[in-house]
Protein backbone atom coordinates (compact mmCIF):
# COMPACT_ATOMS: atom_id res chain seq x y z
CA UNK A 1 17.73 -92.45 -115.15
CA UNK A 2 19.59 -95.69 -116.85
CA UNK A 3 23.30 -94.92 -116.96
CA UNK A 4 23.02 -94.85 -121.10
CA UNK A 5 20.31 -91.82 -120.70
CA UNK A 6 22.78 -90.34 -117.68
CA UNK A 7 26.50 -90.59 -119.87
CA UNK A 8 24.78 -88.69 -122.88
CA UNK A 9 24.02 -85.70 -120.84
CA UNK A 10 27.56 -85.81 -119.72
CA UNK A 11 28.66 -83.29 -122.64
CA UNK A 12 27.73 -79.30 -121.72
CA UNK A 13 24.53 -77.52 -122.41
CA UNK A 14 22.41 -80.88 -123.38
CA UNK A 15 20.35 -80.43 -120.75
CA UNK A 16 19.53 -77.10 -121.70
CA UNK A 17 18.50 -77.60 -125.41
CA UNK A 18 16.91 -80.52 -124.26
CA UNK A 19 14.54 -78.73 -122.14
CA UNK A 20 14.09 -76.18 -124.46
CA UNK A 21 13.28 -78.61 -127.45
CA UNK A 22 10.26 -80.63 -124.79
CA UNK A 23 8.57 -77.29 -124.98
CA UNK A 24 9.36 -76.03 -128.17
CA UNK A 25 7.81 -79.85 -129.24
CA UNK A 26 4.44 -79.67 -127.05
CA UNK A 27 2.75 -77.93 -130.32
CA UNK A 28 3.78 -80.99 -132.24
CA UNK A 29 0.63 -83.34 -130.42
CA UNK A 30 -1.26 -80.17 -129.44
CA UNK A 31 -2.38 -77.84 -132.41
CA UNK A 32 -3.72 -80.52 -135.37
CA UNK A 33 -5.75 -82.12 -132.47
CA UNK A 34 -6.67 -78.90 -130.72
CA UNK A 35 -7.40 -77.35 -133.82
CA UNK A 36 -10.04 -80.46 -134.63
CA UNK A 37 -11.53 -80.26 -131.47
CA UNK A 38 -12.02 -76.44 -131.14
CA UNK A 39 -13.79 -76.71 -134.77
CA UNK A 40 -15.81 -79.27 -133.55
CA UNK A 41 -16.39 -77.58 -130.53
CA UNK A 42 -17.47 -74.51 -132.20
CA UNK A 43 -19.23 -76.45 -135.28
CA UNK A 44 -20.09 -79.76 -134.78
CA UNK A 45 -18.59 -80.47 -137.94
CA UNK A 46 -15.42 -83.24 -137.99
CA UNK A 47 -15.22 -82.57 -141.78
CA UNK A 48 -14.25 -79.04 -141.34
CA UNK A 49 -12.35 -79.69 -138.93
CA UNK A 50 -10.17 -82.62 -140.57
CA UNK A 51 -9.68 -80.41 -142.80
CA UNK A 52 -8.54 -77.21 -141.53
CA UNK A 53 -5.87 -79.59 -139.37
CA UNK A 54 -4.90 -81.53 -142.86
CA UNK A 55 -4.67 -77.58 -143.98
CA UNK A 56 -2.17 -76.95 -141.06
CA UNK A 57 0.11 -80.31 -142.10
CA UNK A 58 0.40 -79.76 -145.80
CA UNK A 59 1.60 -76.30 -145.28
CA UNK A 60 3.70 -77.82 -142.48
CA UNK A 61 5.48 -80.35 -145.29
CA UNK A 62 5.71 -77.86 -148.25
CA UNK A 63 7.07 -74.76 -145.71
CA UNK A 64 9.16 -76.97 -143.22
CA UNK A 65 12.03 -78.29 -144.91
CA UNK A 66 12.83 -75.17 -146.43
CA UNK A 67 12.62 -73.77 -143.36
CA UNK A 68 15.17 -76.31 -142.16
CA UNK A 69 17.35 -75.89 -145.09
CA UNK A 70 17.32 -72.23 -144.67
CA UNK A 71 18.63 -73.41 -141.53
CA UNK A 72 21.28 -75.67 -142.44
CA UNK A 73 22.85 -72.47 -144.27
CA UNK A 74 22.41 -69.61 -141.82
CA UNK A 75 22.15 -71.56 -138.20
CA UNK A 76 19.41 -71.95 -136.03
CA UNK A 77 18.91 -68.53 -134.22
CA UNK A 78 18.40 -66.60 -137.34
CA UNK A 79 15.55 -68.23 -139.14
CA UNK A 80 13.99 -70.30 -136.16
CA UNK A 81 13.02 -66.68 -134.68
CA UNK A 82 11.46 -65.37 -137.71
CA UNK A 83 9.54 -68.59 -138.61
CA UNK A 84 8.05 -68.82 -135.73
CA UNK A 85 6.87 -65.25 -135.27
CA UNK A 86 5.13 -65.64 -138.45
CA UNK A 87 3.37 -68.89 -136.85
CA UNK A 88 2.43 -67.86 -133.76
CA UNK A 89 0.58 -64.32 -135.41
CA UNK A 90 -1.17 -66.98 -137.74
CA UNK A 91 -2.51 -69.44 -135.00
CA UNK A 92 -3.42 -65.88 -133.16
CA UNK A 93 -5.88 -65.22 -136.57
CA UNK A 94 -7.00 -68.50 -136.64
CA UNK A 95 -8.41 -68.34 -133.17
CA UNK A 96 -10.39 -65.09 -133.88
CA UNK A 97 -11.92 -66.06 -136.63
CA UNK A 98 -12.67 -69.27 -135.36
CA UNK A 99 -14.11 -67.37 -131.90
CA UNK A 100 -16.16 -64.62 -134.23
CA UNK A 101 -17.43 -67.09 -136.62
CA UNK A 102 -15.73 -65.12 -139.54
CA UNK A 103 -16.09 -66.84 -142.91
CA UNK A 104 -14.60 -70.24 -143.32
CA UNK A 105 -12.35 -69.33 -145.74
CA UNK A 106 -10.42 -67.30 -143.36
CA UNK A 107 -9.91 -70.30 -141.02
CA UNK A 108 -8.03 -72.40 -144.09
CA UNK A 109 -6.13 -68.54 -144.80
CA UNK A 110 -4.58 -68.30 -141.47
CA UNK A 111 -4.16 -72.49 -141.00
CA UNK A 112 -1.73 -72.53 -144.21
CA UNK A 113 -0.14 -68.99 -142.78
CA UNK A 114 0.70 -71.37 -139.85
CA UNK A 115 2.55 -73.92 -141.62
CA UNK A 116 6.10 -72.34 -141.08
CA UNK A 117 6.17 -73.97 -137.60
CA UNK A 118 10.10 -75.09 -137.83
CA UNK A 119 10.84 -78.41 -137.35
CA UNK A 120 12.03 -78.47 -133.41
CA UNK A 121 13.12 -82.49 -133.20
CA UNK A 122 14.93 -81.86 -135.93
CA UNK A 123 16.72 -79.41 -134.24
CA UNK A 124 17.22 -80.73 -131.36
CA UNK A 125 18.81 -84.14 -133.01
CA UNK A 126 21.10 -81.97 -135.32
CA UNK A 127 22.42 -80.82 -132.00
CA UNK A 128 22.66 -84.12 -130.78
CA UNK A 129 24.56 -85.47 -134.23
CA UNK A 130 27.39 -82.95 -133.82
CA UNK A 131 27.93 -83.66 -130.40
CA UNK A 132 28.20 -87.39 -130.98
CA UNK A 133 29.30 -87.19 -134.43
CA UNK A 134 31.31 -90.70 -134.49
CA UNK A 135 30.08 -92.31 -131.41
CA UNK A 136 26.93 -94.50 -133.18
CA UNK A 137 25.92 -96.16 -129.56
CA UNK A 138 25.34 -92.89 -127.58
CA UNK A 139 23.71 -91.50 -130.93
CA UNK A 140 21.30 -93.79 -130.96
CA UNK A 141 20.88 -93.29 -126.80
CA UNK A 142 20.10 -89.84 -127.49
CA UNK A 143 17.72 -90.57 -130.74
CA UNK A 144 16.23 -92.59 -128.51
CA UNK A 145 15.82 -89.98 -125.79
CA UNK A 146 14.48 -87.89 -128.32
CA UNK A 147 12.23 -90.26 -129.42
CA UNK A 148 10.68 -90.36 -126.19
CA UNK A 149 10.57 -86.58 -125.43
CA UNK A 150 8.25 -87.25 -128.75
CA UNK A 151 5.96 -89.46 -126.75
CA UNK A 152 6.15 -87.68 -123.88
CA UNK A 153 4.91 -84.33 -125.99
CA UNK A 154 2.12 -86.96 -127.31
CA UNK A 155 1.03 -88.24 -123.64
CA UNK A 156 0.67 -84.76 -122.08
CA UNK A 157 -0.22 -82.68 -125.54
CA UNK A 158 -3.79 -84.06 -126.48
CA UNK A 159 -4.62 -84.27 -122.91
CA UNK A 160 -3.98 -80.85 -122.28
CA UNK A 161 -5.15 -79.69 -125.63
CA UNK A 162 -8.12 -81.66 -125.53
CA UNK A 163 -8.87 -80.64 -121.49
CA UNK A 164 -8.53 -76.91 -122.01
CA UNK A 165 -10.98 -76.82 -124.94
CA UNK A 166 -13.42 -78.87 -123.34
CA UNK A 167 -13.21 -77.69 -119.90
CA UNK A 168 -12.35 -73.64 -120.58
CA UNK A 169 -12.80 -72.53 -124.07
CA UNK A 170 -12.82 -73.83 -127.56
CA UNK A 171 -9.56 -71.64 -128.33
CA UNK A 172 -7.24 -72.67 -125.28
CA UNK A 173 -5.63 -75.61 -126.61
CA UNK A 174 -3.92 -74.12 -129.68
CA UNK A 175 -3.34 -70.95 -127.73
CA UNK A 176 -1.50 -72.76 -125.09
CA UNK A 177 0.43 -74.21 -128.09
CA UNK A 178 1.32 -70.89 -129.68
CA UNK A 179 3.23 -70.11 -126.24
CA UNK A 180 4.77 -73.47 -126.08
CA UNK A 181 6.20 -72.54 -129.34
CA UNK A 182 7.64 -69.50 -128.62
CA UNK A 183 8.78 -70.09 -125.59
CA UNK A 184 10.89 -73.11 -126.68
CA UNK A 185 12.16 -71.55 -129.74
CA UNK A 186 13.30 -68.36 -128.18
CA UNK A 187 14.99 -70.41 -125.36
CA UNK A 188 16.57 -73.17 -127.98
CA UNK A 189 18.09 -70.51 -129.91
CA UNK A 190 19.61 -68.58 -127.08
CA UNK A 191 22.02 -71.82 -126.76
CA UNK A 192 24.57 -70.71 -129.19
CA UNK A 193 27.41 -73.09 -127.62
CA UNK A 194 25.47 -76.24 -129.20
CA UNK A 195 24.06 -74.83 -132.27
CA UNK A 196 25.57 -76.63 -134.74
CA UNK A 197 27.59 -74.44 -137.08
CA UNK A 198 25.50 -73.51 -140.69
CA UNK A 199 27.07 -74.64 -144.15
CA UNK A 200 27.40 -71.93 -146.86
CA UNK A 201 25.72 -71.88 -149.62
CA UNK A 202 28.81 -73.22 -151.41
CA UNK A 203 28.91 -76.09 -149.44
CA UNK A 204 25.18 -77.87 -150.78
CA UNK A 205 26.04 -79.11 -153.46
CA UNK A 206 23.60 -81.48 -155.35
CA UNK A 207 19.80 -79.98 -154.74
CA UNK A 208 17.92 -80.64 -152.41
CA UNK A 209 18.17 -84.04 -149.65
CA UNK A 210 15.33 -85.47 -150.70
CA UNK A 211 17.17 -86.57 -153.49
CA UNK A 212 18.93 -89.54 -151.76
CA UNK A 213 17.18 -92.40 -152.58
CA UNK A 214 17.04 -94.03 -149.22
CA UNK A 215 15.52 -90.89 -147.88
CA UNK A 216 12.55 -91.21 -150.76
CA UNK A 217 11.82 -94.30 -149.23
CA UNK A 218 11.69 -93.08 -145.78
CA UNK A 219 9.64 -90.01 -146.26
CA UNK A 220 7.57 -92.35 -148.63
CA UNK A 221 6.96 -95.01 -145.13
CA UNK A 222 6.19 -91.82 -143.19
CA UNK A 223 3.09 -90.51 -145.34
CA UNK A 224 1.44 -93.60 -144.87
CA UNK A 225 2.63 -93.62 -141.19
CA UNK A 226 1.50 -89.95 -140.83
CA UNK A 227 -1.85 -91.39 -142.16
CA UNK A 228 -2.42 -93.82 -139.33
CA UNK A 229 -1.48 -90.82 -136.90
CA UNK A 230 -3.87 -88.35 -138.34
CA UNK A 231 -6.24 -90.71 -138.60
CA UNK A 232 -6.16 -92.41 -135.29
CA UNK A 233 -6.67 -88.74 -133.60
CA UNK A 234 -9.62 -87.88 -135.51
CA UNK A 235 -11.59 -91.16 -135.19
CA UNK A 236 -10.67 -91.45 -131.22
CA UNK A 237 -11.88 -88.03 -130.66
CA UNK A 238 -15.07 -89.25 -132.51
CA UNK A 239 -15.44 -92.37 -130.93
CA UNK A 240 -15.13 -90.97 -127.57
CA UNK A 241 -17.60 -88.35 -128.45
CA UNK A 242 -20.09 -91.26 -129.93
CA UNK A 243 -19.91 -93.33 -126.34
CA UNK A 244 -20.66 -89.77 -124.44
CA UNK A 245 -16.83 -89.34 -123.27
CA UNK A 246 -15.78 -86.93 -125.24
CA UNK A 247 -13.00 -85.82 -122.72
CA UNK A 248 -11.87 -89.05 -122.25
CA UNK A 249 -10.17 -89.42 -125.99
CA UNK A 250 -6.90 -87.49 -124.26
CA UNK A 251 -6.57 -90.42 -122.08
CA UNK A 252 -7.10 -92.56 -124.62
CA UNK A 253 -4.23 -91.04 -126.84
CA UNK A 254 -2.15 -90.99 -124.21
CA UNK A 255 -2.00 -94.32 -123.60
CA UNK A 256 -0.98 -94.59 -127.45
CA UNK A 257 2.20 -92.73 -126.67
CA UNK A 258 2.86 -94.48 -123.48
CA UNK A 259 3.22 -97.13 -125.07
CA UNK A 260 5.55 -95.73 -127.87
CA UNK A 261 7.27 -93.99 -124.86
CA UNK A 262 8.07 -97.54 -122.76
CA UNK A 263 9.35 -99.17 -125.86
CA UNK A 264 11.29 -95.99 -127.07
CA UNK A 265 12.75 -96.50 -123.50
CA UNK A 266 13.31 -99.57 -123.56
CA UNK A 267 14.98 -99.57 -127.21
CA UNK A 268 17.67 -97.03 -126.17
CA UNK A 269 19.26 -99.08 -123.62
CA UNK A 270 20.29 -101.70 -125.90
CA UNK A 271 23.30 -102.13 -128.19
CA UNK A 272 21.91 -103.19 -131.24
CA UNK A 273 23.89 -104.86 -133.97
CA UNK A 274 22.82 -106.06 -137.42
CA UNK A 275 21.22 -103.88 -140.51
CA UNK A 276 19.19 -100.79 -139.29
CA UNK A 277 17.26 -101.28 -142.45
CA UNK A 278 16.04 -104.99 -141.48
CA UNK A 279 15.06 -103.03 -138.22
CA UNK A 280 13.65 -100.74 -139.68
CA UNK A 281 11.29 -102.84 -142.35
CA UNK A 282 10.12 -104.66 -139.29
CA UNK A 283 8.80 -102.20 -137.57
CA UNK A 284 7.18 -100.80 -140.15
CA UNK A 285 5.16 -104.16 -140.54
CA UNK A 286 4.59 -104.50 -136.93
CA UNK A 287 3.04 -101.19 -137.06
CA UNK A 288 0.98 -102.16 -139.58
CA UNK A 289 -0.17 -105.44 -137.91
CA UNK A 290 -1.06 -103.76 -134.94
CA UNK A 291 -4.10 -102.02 -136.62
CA UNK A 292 -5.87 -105.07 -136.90
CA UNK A 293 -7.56 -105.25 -133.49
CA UNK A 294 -8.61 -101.53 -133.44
CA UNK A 295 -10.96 -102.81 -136.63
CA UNK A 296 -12.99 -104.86 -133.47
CA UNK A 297 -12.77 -101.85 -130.97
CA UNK A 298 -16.17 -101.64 -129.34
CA UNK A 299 -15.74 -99.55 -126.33
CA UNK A 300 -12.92 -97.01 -124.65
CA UNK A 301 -11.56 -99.63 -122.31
CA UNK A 302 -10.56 -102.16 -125.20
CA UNK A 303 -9.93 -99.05 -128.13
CA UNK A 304 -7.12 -97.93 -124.90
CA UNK A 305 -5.67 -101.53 -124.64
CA UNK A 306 -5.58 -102.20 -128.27
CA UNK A 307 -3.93 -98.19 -128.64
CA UNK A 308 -0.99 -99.27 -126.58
CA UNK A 309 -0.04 -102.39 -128.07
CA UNK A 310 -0.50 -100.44 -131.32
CA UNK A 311 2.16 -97.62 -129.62
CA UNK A 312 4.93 -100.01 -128.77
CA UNK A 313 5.87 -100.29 -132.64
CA UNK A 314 6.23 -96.52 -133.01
CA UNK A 315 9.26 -95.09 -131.19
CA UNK A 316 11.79 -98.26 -131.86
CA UNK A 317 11.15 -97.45 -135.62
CA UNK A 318 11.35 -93.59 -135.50
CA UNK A 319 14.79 -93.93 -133.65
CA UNK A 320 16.05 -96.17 -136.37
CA UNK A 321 14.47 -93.68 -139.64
CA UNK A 322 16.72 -91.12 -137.67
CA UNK A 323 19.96 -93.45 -137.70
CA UNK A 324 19.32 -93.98 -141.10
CA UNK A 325 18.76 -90.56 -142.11
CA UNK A 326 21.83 -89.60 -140.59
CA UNK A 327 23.42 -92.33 -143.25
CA UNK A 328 21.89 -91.47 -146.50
CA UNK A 329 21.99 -88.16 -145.72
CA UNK A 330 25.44 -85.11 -146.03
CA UNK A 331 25.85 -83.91 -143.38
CA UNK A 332 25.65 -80.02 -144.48
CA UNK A 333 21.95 -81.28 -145.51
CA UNK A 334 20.76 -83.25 -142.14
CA UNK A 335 18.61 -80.87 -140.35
CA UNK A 336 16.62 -80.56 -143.60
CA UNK A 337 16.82 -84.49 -144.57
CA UNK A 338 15.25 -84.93 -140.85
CA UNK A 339 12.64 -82.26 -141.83
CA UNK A 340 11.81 -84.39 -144.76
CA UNK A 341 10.72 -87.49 -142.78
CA UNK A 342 8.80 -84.96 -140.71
CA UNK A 343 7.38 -83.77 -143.42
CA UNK A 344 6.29 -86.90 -144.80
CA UNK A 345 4.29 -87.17 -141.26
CA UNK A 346 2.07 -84.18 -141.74
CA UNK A 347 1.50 -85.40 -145.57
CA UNK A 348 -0.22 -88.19 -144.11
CA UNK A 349 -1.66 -86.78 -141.08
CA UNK A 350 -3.17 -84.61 -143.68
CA UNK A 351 -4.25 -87.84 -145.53
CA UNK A 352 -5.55 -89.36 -142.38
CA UNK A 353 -7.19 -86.68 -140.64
CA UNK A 354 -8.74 -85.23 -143.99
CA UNK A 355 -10.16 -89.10 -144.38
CA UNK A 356 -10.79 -90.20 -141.34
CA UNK A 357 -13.10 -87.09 -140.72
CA UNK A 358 -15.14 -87.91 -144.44
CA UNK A 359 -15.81 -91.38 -142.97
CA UNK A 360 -16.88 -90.45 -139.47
CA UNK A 361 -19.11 -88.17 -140.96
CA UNK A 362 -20.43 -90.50 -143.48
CA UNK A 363 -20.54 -93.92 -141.33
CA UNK A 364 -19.45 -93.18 -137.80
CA UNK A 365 -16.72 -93.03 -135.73
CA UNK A 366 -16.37 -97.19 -135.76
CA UNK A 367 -15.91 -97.05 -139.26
CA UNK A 368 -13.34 -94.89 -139.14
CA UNK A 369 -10.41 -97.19 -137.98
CA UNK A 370 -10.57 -98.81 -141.39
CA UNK A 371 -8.34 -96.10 -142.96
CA UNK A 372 -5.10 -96.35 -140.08
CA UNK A 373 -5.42 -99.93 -141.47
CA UNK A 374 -5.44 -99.50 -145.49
CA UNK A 375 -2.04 -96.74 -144.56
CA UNK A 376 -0.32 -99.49 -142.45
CA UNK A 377 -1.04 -101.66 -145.16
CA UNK A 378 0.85 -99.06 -147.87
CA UNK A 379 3.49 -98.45 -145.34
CA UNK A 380 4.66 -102.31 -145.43
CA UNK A 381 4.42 -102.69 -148.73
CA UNK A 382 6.78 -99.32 -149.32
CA UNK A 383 9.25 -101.10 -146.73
CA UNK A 384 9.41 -104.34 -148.64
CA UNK A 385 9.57 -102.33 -151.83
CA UNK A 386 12.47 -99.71 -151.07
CA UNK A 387 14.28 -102.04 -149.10
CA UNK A 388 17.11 -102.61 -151.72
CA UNK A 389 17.43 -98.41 -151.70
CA UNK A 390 17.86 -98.58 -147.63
CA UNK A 391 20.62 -101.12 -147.56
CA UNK A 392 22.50 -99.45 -150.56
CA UNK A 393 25.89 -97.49 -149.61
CA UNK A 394 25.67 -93.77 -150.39
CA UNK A 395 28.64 -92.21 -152.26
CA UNK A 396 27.64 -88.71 -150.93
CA UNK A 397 27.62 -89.59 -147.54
CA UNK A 398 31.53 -91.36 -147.40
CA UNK A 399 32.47 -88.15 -149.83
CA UNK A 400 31.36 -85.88 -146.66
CA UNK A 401 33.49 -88.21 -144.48
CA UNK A 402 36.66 -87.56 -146.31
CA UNK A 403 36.35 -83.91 -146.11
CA UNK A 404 35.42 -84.01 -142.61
CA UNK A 405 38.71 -85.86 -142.26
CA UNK A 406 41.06 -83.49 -144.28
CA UNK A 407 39.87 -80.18 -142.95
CA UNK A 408 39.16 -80.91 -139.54
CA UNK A 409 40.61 -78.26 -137.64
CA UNK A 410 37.66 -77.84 -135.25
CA UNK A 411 38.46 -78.25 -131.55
CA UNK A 412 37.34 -81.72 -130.36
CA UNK A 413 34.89 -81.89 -126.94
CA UNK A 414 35.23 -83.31 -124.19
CA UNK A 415 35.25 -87.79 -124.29
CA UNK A 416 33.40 -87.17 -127.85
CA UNK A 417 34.39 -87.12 -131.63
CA UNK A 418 33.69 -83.37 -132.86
């Protein structure tokens, strides 16, 4: 591991979370995508099935970041355990009545039931911010790291996900998810030495985060972004289905998050200097660019080719909405201002895979890759648009700094800034 990766895990009990938040994650590329192939697995039907996973990511956005501001007031431990009970009995549901062919109702019943899933990257990153609270270069080494834990979850999820269902039974992928969950989330919160210490009530002040304007613009990038995402799985399951390799779209999506994963990589080793916000816009324009050649994609070979190019936009920009989350954001509010840009993810991926599944039903799975394109179109022009907001400075944000300097009486770790 590059001495940058090696120094952040210098500081006790990182590795631990760490590990913890990789499996806690895994559901994050595994259920929407396991859910649409079980569906069409058990139905044949890509509509439905775009559906029930948009279903899933809309209750995701409207339950997660009050989940995570629930958790910004009462720590980690005591709502991640609850939430995620509720989830995992939910995706439970949703795999019997999907097995028993119950009414189709029920399916969109237990998929909403399932959208209290907390928020795990955020959690992990809040843990990360208070350990390097005041060291910007190792923060963005370990944004970065998490950024490719992301990609990681996103090489191995769909492949596993989309294996099991294929291979075993229609249900195996999102049950294999379920116990990801819980098994991260029960292990995450048993670190109480890095759980980053909950804000009363007292202590929020001004509504919710999503009231900083530079964080409307970045959850406002991220629906369109989610859009490509949702989209992109749908259509690749699809297409690999329509050139009799059905199995083969995990591979296919993997190589999409390699190449997020190399450039993520890549990205945290250097010291960056210069406006995160210019950074930021371009990314979100190179994104966009690179769904051009998937609009020509004719076969697997070239759709895998043209996927990784497409990837190595993805991670350098998500690790540079997190820095600048972390600066339009208080901190007693981060953990749910992160939420909110993960929120504006399953918005789209509800957009895209809701979409994406109309087309392929209507016109085919080719057709499809048009709508990734019209979002990365949208998410330029909201870049360009709300890039004024981005590069404004945020009274709220040096407010928290000068109470974090009067009352700091907490003990300082090791090398680091508490």
């Amino acid at each position: 591991m590059p001495s940058p990766y090696r120094a952040i895990f210098s500081a006790p009990g990182t590795v631990g979370f760490s590990t913890a938040g990789f499996l806690g994650r895994m559901p994050l590329a595994m259920m929407g995508i396991g859910i649409v192939t079980m569906i069409s697995q058990v139905t044949g039907r890509y509509g439905l099935a775009g559906a029930l996973s948009a279903t899933l990511a809309v209750s995701a956005a409207v339950l997660g970041p009050q989940v995570s501001r629930m958790v910004d007031r009462y720590g980690q431990r005591r709502v991640l355990r609850p939430a995620t009970l509720v989830t995992v009995v939910a995706v439970a549901g949703l795999l019997v009545c999907a097995q028993q062919e119950l009414p189709e109702w029920t399916l969109f019943v237990f998929s909403a039931a399932a959208g209290s899933v907390p928020s795990i990257g955020a959690m992990t990153r809040a843990r990360w911010a208070t350990i390097y609270r005041g060291s910007p270069r190792e923060l963005h080494t370990a944004y970065s790291f998490e950024s490719i834990i992301d990609e990681v979850c996103f090489i191995f999820g769909p492949i596993i996900s989309i294996g099991l269902s294929t291979v075993w039974f229609p249900e195996a992928g999102p049950l294999l998810a379920a116990v990801f969950l819980a098994v991260g989330v029960w292990w995450l919160t048993a670190q109480r030495a890095t759980e980053p210490k909950p804000h009363p009530v007292e202590q929020h002040s001004g509504g919710s985060a999503l009231r900083s304007p530079g964080l409307q613009v970045l959850v406002a990038a991220f629906v369109a972004t989610g859009t490509i995402f949702g989209a992109v799985d749908v259509v690749t399951v699809a297409f690999a289905e329509e050139e009799g390799h059905k199995a083969a779209a995990s591979l296919v999506l993997a190589v999409y998050a390699l190449g997020s994963c190399a450039a993520g990589a890549v990205f945290g080793l250097l010291h960056l200097k210069g406006e995160p916000s210019r950074r930021w816009v371009v990314g979100v324009c190179a994104m966009a660019v690179s769904m051009i050649p998937l609009q020509l994609a004719g076969s697997l070979p070239f759709l895998a080719v043209a996927l990784f190019v497409a990837g190595l936009a993805i991670a350098p920009t998500m690790v540079t909405t997190m820095a600048l989350v972390e600066t339009h954001v208080p901190r007693t509010k981060l953990t749910e201002g992160m939420s909110w840009t993960g929120t504006g993810l399953a918005v789209g991926v509800a957009l895209g895979s809701s979409a994406a599944g109309w087309v392929v039903d209507a016109h085919g799975a080719a057709a499809g890759y048009a709508v990734p394109g019209i979002a990365g179109v949208l998410a330029a022009l909201v870049a360009f648009l709300g890039y004024r907001r981005l590069r404004r400075p945020v009274p709220t944000r040096e407010g928290q700094r000068e109470r974090d300097s009067q009352g700091s009486a907490e003990p300082k770790r090791e090398g680091h800034v508490a």
